[in-house]
Protein backbone atom coordinates (compact mmCIF):
# COMPACT_ATOMS: atom_id res chain seq x y z
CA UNK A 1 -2.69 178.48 137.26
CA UNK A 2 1.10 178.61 136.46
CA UNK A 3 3.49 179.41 139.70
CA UNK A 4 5.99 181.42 137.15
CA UNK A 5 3.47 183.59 135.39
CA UNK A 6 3.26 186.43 138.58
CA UNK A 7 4.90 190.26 138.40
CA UNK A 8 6.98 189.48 141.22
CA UNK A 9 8.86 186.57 139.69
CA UNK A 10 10.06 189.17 137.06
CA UNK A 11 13.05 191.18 137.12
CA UNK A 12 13.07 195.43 136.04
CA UNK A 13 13.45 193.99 131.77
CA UNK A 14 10.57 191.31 132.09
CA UNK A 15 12.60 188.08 132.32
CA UNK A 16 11.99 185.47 134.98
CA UNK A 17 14.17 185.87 137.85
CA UNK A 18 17.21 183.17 138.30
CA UNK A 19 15.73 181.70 141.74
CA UNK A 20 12.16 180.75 140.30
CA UNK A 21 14.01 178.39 137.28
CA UNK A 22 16.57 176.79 139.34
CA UNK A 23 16.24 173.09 140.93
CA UNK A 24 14.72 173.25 144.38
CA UNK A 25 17.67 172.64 147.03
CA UNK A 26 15.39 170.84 149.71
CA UNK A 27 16.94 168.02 151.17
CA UNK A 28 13.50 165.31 150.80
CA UNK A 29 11.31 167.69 148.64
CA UNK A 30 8.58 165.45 149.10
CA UNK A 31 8.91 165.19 152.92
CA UNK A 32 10.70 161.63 153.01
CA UNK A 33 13.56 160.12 151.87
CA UNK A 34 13.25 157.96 148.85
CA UNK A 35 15.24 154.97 150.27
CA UNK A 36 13.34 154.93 153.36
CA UNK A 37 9.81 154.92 151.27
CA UNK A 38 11.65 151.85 149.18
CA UNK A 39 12.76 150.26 152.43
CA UNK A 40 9.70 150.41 154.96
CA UNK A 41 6.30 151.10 152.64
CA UNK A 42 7.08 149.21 149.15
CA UNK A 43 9.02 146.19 149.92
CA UNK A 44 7.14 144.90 152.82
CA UNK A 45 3.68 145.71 151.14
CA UNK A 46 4.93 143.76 147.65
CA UNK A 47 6.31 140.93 150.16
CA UNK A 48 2.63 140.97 151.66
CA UNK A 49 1.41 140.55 147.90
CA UNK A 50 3.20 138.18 146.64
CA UNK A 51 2.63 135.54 149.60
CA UNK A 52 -0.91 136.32 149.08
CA UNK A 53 -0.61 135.49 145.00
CA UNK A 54 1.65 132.36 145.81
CA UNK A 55 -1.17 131.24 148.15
CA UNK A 56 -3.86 131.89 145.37
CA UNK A 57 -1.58 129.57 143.06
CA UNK A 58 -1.26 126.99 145.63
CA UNK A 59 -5.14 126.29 146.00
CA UNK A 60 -6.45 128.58 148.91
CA UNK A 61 -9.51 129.88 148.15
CA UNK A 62 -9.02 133.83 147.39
CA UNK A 63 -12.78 134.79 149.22
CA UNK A 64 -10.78 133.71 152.48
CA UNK A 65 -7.38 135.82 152.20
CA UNK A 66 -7.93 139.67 153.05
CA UNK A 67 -5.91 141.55 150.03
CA UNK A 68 -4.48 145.06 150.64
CA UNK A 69 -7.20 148.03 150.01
CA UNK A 70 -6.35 150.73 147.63
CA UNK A 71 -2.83 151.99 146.44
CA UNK A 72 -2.38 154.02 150.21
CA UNK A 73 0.81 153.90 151.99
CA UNK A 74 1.04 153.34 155.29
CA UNK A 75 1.63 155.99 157.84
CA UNK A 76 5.26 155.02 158.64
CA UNK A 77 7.23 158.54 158.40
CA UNK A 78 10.83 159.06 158.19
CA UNK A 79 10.42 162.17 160.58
């Protein structure tokens, strides 16, 4: 169901109010910085990849090494 589509987004001619086309001015519109998801869940988790890969290359057995589970972040919030 479209957000913009309701009788009270309209002004007295028909025309979509101003306020529902503009950018949203939250600070972290999806609840956490971008640099801190880049600095504290991505990195370490691709640093925890790749030493798993470059011990795969190097001969351990890949039955033995316990690789990450699904594409979840971690519960580390900026707040």
């Amino acid at each position: 169901m479209a957000v913009k589509n309701k009788a009270i987004d309209r002004d007295r001619n028909g025309r979509i109010c101003r306020k529902y086309t503009g950018k949203v001015w939250n600070w972290f519109p999806d609840g956490t910085p971008s640099w801190w998801t880049n600095l504290h869940m991505n990195r370490p988790r691709r640093r925890m990849n790749t030493h798993l890969c470059h011990l795969v290359v190097s001969g351990m057995d890949p039955d033995e090494l316990v690789f990450p589970l699904g594409n979840n972040k971690p519960h580390h919030y900026y707040w």
